[in-house]
Protein backbone atom coordinates (compact mmCIF):
# COMPACT_ATOMS: atom_id res chain seq x y z
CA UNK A 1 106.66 104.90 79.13
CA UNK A 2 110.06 105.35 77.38
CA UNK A 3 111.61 108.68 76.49
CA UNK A 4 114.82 108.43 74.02
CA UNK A 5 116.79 110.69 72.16
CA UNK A 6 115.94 110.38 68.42
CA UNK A 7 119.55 111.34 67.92
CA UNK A 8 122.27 111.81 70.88
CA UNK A 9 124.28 115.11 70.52
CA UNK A 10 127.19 115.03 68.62
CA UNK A 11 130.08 112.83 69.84
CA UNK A 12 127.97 111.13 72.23
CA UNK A 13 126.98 107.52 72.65
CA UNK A 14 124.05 105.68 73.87
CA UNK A 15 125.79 103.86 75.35
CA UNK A 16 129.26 106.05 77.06
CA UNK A 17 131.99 106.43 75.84
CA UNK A 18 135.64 108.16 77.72
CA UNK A 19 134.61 111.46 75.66
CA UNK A 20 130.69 111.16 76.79
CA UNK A 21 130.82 108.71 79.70
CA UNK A 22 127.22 107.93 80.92
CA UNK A 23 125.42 107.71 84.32
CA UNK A 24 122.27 105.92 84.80
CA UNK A 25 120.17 106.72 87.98
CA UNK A 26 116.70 105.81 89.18
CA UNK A 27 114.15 108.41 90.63
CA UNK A 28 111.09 107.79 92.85
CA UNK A 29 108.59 109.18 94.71
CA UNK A 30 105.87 107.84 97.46
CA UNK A 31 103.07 110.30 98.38
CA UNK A 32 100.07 109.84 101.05
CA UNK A 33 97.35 111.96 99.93
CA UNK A 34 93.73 111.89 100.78
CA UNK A 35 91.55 109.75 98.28
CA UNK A 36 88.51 112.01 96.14
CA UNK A 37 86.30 109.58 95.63
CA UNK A 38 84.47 106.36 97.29
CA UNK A 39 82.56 103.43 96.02
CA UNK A 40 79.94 101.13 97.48
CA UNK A 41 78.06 98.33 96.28
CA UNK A 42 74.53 97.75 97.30
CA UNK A 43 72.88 94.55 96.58
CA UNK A 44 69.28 94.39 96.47
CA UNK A 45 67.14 90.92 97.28
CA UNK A 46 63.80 89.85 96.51
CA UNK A 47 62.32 86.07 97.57
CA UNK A 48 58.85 84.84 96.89
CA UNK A 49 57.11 81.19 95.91
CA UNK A 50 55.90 83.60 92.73
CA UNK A 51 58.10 84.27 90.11
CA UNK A 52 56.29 87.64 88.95
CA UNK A 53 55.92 88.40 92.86
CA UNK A 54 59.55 88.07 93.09
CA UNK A 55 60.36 90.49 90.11
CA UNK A 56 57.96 92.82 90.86
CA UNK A 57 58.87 93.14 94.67
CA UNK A 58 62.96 93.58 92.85
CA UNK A 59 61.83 96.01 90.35
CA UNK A 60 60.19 98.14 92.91
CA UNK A 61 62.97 98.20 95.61
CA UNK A 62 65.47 98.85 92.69
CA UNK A 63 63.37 102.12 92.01
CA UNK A 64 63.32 102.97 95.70
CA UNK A 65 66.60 102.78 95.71
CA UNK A 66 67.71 104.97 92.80
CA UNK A 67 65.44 107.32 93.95
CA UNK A 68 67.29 107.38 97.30
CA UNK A 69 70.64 107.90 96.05
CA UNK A 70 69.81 110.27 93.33
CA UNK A 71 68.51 112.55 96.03
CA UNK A 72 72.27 113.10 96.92
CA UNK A 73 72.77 115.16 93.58
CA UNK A 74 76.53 116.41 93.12
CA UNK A 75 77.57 114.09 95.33
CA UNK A 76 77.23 111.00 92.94
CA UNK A 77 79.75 111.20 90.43
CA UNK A 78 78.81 107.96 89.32
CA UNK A 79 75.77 105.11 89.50
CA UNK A 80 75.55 102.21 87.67
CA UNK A 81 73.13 98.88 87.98
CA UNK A 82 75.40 95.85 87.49
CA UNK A 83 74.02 92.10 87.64
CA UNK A 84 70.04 91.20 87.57
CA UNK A 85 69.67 87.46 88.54
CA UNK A 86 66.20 85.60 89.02
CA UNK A 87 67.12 81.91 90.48
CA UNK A 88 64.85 79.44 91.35
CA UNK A 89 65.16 77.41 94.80
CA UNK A 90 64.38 73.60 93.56
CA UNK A 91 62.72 71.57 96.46
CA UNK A 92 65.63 69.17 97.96
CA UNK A 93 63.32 65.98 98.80
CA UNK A 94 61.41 64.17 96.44
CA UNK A 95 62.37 62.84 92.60
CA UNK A 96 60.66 65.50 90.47
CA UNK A 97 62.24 68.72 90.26
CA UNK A 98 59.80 71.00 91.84
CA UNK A 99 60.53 75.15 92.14
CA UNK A 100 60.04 76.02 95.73
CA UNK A 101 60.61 79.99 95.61
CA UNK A 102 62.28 82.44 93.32
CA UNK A 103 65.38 84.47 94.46
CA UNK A 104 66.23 87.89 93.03
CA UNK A 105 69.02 90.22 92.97
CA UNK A 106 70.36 93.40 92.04
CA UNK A 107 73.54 95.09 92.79
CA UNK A 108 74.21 98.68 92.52
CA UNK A 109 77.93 100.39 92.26
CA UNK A 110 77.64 104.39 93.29
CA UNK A 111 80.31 106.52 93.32
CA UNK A 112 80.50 109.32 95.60
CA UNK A 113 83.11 112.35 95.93
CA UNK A 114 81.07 113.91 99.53
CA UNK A 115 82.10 111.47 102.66
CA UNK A 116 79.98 113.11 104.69
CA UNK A 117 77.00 112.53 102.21
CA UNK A 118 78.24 108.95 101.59
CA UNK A 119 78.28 108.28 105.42
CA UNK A 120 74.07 109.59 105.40
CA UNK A 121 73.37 107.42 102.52
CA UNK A 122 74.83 103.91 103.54
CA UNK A 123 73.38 104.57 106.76
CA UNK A 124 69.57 105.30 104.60
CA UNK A 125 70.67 102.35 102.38
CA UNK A 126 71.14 99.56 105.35
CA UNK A 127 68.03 100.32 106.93
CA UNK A 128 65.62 99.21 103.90
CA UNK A 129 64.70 95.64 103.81
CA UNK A 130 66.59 92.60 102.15
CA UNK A 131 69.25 95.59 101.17
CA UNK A 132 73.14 94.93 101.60
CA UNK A 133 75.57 97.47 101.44
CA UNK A 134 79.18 97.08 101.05
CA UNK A 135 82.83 98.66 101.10
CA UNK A 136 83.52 101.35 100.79
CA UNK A 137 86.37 101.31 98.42
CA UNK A 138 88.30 104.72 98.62
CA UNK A 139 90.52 105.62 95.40
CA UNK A 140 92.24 108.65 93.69
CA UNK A 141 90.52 109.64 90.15
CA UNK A 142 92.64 108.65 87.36
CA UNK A 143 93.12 111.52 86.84
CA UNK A 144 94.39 113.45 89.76
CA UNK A 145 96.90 115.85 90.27
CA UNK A 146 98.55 113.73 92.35
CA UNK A 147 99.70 111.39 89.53
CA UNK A 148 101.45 114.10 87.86
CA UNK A 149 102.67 115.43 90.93
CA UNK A 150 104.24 112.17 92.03
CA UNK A 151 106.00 111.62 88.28
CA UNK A 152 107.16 115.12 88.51
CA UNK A 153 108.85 114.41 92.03
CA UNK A 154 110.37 111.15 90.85
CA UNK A 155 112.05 112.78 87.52
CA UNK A 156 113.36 115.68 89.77
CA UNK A 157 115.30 112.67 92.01
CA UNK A 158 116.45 111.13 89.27
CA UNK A 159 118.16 114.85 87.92
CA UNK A 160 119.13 115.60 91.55
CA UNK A 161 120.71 112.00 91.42
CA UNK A 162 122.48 112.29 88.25
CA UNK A 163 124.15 115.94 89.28
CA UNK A 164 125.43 114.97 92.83
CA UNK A 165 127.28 111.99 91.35
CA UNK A 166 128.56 114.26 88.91
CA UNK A 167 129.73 116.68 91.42
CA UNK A 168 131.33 113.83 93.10
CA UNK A 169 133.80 113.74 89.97
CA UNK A 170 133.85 117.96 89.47
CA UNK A 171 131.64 117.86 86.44
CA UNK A 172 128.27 118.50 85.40
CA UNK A 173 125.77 115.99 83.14
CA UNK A 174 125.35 117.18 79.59
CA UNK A 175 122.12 115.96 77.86
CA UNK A 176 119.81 113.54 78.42
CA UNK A 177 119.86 110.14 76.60
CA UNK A 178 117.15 108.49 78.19
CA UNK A 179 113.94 108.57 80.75
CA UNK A 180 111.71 105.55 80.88
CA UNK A 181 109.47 104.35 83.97
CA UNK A 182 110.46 101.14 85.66
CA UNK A 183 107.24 99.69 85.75
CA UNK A 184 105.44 95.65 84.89
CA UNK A 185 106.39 94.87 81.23
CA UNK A 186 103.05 94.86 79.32
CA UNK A 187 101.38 97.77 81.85
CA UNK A 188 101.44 101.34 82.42
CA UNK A 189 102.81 101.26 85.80
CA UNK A 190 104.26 104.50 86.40
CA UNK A 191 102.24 105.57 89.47
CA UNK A 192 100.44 102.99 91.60
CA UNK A 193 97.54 103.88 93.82
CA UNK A 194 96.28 101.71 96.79
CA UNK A 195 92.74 101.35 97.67
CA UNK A 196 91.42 100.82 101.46
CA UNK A 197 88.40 98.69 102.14
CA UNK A 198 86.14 99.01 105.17
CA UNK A 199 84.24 95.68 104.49
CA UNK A 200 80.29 95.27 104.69
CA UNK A 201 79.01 98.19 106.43
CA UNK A 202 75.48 96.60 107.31
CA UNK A 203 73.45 94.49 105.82
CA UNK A 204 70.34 94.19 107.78
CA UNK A 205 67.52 96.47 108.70
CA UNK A 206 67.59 98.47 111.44
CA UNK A 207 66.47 97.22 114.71
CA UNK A 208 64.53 100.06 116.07
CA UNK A 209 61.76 102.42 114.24
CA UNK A 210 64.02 105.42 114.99
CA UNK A 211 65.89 106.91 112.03
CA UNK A 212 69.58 105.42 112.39
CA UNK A 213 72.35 107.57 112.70
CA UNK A 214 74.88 108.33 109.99
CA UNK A 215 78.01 106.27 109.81
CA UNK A 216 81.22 107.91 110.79
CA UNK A 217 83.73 106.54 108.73
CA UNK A 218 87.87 107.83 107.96
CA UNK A 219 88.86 107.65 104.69
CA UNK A 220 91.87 106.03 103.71
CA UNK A 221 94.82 107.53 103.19
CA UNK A 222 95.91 106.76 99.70
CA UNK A 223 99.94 105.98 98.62
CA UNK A 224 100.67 106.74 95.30
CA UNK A 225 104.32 105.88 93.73
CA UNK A 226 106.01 106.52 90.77
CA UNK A 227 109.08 105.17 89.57
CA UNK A 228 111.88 106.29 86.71
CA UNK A 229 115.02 105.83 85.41
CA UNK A 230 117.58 108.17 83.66
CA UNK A 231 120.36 107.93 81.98
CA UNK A 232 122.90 110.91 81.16
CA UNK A 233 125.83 112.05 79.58
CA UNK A 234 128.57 114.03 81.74
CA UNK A 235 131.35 116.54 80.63
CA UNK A 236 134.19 114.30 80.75
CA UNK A 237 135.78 114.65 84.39
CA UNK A 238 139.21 115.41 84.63
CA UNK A 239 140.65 112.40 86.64
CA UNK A 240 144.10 112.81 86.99
């Protein structure tokens, strides 16, 4: 993003000149905030010597599983089936190419905004059969506050910037020429937000009949940045 003047005030210069001399200064900003939302992915397998066996048995612990999470309600902002694969297992002895059993998968991506719901449901999740769950992957919505928030704090540096150099030589800037972010060519990269990872949470069913209890997991603390630069015009100091 690039902000210019469409025309600099009269008797100024893009550029400075010893009647408009110009200051260029660079503004940022580096918040922790807590993230608002969380993703996992839950892949679902199915393995039989039947090929209709093996897509039924898939079909039907896809449904069980929708069903599950859509029990959450508000708490899913988002749920979304990704890849469906049916492979077949070729024997490894003998010349003819002989199908030993069919493989099946699913994966699942849910979104969820409630950690203490998402810590019940990937603890409900792990404890079906053949069902892996992983991540989760905390984030910032694209559009949070905090984006703005950070951009507004790095364009106030930038001002605050510009006027203490200009109090350094008694004046005071005079209009802006320019405002651009100093982000990746080719990108938007005026704010950046990290994502944490807490790797496969379980993949296995539970060991014991009893109902397992929920996850506790910390969300990650997410850093969002934002970078500018500004250039100005100052009153012409008096230097003698």
């Amino acid at each position: 993003m690039r902000v210019r003047c469409v025309a600099p005030p009269s008797g100024h210069s893009a550029h400075g000149t010893p009647t408009a001399p110009r200051v260029t200064v660079r503004g940022e900003a580096h918040l922790e905030v807590d993230p608002e939302i969380a993703r996992i992915t839950i892949t679902l397998t199915a393995r039989n010597t039947d090929r209709r066996t093996t897509l039924d048995d898939l079909t039907r612990r896809n449904t069980t599983t929708l069903d599950l999470i859509k029990t959450h309600g508000d708490a899913i902002e988002k749920l979304e089936t990704g890849t469906l694969a049916i492979r077949p297992e070729l024997t490894r002895h003998g010349r003819a190419e002989r199908i030993r059993a069919y493989h099946g998968t699913i994966q699942l991506t849910a979104t969820l905004n409630d950690f203490t719901t998402l810590g019940e449901l990937v603890t409900r999740l792990a404890d079906n059969d053949l069902t892996r769950v992983d991540g989760p992957w905390w984030a910032l919505r694209p559009t949070s506050p905090h984006h703005a928030a950070a951009r507004r704090q790095a364009v106030q540096e930038a001002l605050q910037r510009a006027r203490e150099y200009a109090q350094a030589l008694d004046t005071r800037i005079d209009a802006l020429l320019e405002l651009s972010d100093t982000g990746s060519v080719g990108g938007n990269t005026f704010t950046t937000t990290t994502y944490g990872g807490a790797g496969i949470l379980r993949s296995a069913r539970a060991e014991t009949a009893a109902e397992a209890a929920p996850v506790d997991l910390e969300p990650v603390r997410q850093n969002v940045d934002a970078q500018v630069e500004a250039a100005f015009t100052l009153i012409p100091p008096n230097l003698g």
